[in-house]
Protein backbone atom coordinates (compact mmCIF):
# COMPACT_ATOMS: atom_id res chain seq x y z
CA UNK A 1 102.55 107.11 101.28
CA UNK A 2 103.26 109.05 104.58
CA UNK A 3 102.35 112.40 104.67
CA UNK A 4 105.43 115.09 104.80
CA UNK A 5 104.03 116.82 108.40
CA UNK A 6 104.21 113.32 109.59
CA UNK A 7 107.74 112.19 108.34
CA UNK A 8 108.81 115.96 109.45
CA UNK A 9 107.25 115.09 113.02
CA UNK A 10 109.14 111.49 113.80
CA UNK A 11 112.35 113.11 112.36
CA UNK A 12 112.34 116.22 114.74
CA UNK A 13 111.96 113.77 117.46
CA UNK A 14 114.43 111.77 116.22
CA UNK A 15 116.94 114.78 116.36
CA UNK A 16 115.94 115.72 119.27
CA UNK A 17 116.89 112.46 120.92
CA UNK A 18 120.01 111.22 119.16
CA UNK A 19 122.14 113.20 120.93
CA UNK A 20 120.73 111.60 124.53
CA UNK A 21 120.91 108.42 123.50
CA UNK A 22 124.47 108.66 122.19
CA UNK A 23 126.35 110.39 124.56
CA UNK A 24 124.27 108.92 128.19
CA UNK A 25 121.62 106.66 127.84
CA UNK A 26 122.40 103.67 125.41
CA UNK A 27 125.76 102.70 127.44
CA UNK A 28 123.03 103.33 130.67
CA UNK A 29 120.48 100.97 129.22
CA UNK A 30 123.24 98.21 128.18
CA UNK A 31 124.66 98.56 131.99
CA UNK A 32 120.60 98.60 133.47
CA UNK A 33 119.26 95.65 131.04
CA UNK A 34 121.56 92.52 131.35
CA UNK A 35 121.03 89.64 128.88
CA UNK A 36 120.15 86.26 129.68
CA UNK A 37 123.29 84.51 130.88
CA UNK A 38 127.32 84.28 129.44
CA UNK A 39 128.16 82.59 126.56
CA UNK A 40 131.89 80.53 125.85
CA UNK A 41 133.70 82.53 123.37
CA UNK A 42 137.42 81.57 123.53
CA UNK A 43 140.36 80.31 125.47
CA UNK A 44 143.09 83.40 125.72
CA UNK A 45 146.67 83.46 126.96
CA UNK A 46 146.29 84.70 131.07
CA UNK A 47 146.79 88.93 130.99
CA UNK A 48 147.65 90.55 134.25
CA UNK A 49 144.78 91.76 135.57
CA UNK A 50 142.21 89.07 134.55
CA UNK A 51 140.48 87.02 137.16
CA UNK A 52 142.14 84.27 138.46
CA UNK A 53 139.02 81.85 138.49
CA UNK A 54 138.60 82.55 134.47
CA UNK A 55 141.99 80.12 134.21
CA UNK A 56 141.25 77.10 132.20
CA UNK A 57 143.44 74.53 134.30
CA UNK A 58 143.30 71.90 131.34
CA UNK A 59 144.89 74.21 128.46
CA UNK A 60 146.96 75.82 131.18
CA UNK A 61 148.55 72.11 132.18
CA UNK A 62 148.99 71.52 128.37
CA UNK A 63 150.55 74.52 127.58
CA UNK A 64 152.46 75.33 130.72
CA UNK A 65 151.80 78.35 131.11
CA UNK A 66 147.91 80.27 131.75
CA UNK A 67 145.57 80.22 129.69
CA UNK A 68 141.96 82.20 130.63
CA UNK A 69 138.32 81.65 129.52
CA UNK A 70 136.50 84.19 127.65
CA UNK A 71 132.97 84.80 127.82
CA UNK A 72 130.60 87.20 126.14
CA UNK A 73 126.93 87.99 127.02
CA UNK A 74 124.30 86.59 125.84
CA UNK A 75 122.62 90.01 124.92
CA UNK A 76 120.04 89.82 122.56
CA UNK A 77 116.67 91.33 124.48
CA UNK A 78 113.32 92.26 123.79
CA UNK A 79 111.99 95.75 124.32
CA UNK A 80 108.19 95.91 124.43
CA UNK A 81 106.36 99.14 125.10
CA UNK A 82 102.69 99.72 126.14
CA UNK A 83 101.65 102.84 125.52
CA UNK A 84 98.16 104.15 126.76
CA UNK A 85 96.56 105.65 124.12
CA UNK A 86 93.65 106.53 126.08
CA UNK A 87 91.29 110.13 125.36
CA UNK A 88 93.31 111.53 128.51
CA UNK A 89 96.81 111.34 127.08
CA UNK A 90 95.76 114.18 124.54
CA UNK A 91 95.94 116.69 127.09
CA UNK A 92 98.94 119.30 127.64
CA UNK A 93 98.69 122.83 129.26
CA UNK A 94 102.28 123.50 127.58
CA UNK A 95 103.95 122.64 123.99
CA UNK A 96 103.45 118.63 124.26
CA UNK A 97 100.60 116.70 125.02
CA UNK A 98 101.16 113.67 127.27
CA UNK A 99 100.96 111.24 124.14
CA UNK A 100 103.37 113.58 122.22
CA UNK A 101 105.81 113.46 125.19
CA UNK A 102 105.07 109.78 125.18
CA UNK A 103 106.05 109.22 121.89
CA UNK A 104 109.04 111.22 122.69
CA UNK A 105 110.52 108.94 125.79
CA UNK A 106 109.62 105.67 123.84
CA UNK A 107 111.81 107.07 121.07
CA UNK A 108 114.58 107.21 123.46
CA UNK A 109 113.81 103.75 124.51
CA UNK A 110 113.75 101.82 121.23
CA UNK A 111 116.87 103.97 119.83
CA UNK A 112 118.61 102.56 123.22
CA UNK A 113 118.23 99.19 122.70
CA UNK A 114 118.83 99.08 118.87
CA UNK A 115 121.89 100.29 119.57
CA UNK A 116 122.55 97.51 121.98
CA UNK A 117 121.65 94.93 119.00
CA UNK A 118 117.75 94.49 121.07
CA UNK A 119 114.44 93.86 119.44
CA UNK A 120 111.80 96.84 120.42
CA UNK A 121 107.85 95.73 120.15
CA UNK A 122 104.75 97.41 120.94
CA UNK A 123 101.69 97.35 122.40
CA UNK A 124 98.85 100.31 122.01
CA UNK A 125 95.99 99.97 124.06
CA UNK A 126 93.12 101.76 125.54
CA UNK A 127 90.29 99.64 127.28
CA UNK A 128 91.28 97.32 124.45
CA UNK A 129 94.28 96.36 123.03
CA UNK A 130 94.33 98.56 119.84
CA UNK A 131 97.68 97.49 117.84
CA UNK A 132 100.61 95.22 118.75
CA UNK A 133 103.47 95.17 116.13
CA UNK A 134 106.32 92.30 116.65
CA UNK A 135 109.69 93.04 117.89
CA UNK A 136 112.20 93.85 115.09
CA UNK A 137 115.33 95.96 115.15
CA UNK A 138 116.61 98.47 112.82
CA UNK A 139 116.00 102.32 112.43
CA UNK A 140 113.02 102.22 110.44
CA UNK A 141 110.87 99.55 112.52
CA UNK A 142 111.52 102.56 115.39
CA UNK A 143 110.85 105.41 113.25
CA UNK A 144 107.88 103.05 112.38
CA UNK A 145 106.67 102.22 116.29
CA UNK A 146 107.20 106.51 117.04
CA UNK A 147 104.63 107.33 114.08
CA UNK A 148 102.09 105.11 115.20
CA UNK A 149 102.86 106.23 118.89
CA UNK A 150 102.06 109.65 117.75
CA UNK A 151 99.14 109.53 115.16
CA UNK A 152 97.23 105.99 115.34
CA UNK A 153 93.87 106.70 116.03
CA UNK A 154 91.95 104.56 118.45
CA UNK A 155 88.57 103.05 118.44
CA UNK A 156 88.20 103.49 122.41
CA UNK A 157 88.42 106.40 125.05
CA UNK A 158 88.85 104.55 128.43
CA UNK A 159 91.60 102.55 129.73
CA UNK A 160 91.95 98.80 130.66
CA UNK A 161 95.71 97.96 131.88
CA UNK A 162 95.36 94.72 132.66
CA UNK A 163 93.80 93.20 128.98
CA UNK A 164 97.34 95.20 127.92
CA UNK A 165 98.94 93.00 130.13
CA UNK A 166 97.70 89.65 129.65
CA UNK A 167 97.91 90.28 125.73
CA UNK A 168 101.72 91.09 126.81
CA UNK A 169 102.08 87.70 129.00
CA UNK A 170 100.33 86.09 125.45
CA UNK A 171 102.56 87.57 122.66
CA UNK A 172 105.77 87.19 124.62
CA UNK A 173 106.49 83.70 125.95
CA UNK A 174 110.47 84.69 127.15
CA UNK A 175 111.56 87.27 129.81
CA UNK A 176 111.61 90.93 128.38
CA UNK A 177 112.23 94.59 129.31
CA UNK A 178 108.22 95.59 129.45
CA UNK A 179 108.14 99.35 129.77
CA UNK A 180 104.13 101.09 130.98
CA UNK A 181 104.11 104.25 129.17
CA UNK A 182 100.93 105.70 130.90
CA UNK A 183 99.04 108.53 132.91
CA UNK A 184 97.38 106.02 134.83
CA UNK A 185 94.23 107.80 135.32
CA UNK A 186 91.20 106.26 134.98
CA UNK A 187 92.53 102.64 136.51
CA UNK A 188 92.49 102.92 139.95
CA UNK A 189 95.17 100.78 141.04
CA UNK A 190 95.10 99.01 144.95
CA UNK A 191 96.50 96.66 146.66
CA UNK A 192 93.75 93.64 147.68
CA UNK A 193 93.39 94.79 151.25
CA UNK A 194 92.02 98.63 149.63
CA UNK A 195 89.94 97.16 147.96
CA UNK A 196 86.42 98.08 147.81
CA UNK A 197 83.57 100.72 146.99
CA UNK A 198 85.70 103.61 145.30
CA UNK A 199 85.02 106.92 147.88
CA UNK A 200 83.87 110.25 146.34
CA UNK A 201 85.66 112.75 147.88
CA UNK A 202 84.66 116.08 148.24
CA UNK A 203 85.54 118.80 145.13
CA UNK A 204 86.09 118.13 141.81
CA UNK A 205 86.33 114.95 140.21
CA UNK A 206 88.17 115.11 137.17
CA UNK A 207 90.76 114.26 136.15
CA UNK A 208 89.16 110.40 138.13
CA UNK A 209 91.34 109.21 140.50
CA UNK A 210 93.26 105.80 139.93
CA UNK A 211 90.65 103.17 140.21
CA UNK A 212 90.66 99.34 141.12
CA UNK A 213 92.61 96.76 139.15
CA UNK A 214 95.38 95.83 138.00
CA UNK A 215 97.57 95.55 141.22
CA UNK A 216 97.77 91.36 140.72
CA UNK A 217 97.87 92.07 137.16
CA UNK A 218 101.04 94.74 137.45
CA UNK A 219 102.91 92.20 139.95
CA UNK A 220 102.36 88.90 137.94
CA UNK A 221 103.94 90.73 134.64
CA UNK A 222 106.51 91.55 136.72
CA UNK A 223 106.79 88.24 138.01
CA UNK A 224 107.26 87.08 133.95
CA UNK A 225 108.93 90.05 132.59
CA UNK A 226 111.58 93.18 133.93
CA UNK A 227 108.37 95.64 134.18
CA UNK A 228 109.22 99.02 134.35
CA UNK A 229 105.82 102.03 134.90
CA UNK A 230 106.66 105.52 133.24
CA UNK A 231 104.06 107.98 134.48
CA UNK A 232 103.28 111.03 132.39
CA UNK A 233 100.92 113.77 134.30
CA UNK A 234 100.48 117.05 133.59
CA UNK A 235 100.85 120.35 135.99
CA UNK A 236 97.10 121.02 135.73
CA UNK A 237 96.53 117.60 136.81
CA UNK A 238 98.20 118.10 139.67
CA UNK A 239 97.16 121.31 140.78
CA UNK A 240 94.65 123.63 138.90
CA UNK A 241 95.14 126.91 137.61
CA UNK A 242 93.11 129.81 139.38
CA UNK A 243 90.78 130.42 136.10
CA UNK A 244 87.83 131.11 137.81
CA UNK A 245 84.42 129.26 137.02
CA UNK A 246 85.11 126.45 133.85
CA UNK A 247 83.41 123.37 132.39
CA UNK A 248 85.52 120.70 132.22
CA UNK A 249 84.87 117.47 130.37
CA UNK A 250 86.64 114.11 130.91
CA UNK A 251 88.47 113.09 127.97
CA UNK A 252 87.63 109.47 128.67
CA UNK A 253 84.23 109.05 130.37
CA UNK A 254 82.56 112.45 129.00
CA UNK A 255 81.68 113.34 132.21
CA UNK A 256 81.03 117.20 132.86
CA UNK A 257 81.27 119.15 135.45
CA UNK A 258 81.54 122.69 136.38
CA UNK A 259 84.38 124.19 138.49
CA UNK A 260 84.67 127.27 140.33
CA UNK A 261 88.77 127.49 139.93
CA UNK A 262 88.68 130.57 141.47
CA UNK A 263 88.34 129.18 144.85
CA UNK A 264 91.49 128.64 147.16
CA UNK A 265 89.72 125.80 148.89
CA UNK A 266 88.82 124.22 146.02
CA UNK A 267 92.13 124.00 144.60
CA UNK A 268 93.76 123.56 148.09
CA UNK A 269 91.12 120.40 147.84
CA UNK A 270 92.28 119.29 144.63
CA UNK A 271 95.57 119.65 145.21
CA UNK A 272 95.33 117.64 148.09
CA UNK A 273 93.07 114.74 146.68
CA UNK A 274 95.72 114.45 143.51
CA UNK A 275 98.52 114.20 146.31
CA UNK A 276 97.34 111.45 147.86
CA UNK A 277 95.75 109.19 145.19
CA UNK A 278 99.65 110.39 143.91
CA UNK A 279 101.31 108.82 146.65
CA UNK A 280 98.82 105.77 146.89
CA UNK A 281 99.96 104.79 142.90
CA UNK A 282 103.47 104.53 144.17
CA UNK A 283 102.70 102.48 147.00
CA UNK A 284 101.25 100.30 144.96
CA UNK A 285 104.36 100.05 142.81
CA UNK A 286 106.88 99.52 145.72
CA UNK A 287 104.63 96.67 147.00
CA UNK A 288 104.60 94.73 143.67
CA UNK A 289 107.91 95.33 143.22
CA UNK A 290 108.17 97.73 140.23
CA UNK A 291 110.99 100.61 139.56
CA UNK A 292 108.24 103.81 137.93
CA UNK A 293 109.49 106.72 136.70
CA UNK A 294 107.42 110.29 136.83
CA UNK A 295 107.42 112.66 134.19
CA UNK A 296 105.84 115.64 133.39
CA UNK A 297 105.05 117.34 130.20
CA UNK A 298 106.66 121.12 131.50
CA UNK A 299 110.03 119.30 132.67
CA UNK A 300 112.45 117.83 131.24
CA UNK A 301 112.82 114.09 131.07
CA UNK A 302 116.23 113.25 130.51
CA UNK A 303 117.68 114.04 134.44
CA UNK A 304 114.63 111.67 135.23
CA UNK A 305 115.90 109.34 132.60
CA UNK A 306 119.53 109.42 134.13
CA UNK A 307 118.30 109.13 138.01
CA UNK A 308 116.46 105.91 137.39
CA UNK A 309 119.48 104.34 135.28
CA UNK A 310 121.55 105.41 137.80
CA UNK A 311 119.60 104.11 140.81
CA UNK A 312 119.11 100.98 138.89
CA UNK A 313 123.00 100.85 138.18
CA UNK A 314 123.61 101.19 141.73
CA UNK A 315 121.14 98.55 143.03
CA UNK A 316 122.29 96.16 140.85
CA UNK A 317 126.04 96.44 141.74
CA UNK A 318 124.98 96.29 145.78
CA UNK A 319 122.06 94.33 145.65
């Protein structure tokens, strides 16, 4: 039996994104996510207005006067979510850690496509893949995915992105929306030609700067599958917080180290070093070809949300 705090938990996020889904994102998601191809429905009697090169010329002859095809989408799709339940995503400076914000988007997500009649799966993973569960559809296989999101406890700290991925390109043979829920730290992701000994900057070195891997892995999923990245940080990630002299542990390696926060340089430093390996994650995404999306756990998500619909939207009507 599930716990009451635990039911109380998936229902307040439940609440809190039913109204989202409802009135913006589930008609965004069914315009974003197209199904596979257009399915023969019926022949109609011609309407003004309808295309001219949906007339059916043999019933139209017969009947002599127009007659149009009618065709629906195929729509049935496949959601799958990998979520990075590495030691890292337990951190939050605010109200919400980055898994609890996590849980959060992928809530939005799955209650999107149900509504659109899709399947939602997941994948958890860490530097193993920790627990897949099989597309379904209905509300309680989401309410189901957004309680294990939240309070499945892993075996492993780390994170390995690309065994996620491969188990993906295993467990789902057919083209799917694949959505990275991750803070991608910890996997230091470049492009071939970067490659090499990972450089040690000076200052601090938590939280570890985006490693080596996964770049062939990210673009050959995408190759497969619609792959979208959804980045989660947090402020103090970014820049840290003039708190003078702390120990700081990292939530996936163990490493410690002592900081002196109260030094401008320092942070300046920091700062500067996030920044970049920042900007070097979403080169890597342009060059495999991959829409991301960056969150934060002190903002809020849903302008985010609407911006990459939108974008999306408008790509696919010009592209």
């Amino acid at each position: 039996m599930i716990p009451r705090e635990i039911l109380k938990k998936i229902r307040q996020i439940e609440l809190r994104t039913k109204r989202l889904v409802s009135e913006t994102l589930a008609g965004q998601y069914h315009s974003v996510f197209k199904g596979q191809g257009m399915n023969f429905e019926e022949v109609r009697e011609y309407q003004p207005g309808d295309e001219v090169r949906a007339i059916d010329w043999n019933v139209t002859a017969r009947m002599n006067h127009p007659f149009v095809k009618k065709f629906v989408e195929e729509r049935e799709l496949t959601l799958m979510l990998l979520v990075d339940l590495s030691g890292s995503g337990l951190f939050g400076s605010g109200e919400q850690s980055k898994r609890e914000l996590a849980a959060e988007i992928a809530s939005v997500l799955a209650f999107s496509a149900i509504r659109n009649n899709d399947k939602v799966g997941l994948i958890l993973f860490t530097e193993e893949v920790e627990k897949f569960i099989p597309p379904r559809k209905g509300r309680r296989h989401v309410l189901r995915v957004i309680r294990e999101i939240l309070f499945f406890e892993p075996k492993k700290r780390g994170t390995n992105l690309n065994l996620a991925l491969e188990f993906l390109t295993r467990v789902t043979p057919h083209k799917a929306i694949a959505v990275v829920v991750s803070d991608f730290l910890g996997q230091n992701i470049t492009r071939p030609h970067d490659a090499g000994a990972p450089r040690r900057q000076s200052g601090f070195v938590l939280p570890q700067s985006l490693a080596q891997a996964s770049y062939t892995a990210l673009r050959q999923a995408n190759r497969r599958h619609d792959l979208v990245a959804i980045q989660i940080t947090d402020r103090y990630e970014m820049e840290l917080p003039p708190l003078g002299r702390l120990v700081l542990k990292d939530a996936e390696t163990g490493e410690v180290v002592e900081v002196n926060t109260g030094d401008p340089r320092k942070r300046q430093a920091f700062a500067e070093r996030q920044a970049k390996t920042q900007a070097e994650l979403l080169r890597v995404f342009r060059a495999a070809n991959i829409d991301s999306i960056q969150l934060r756990t002190d903002q809020s998500y849903a302008s985010a949300l609407g911006r990459f619909f939108e974008t999306r939207e408008k790509r696919r009507l010009h592209g």
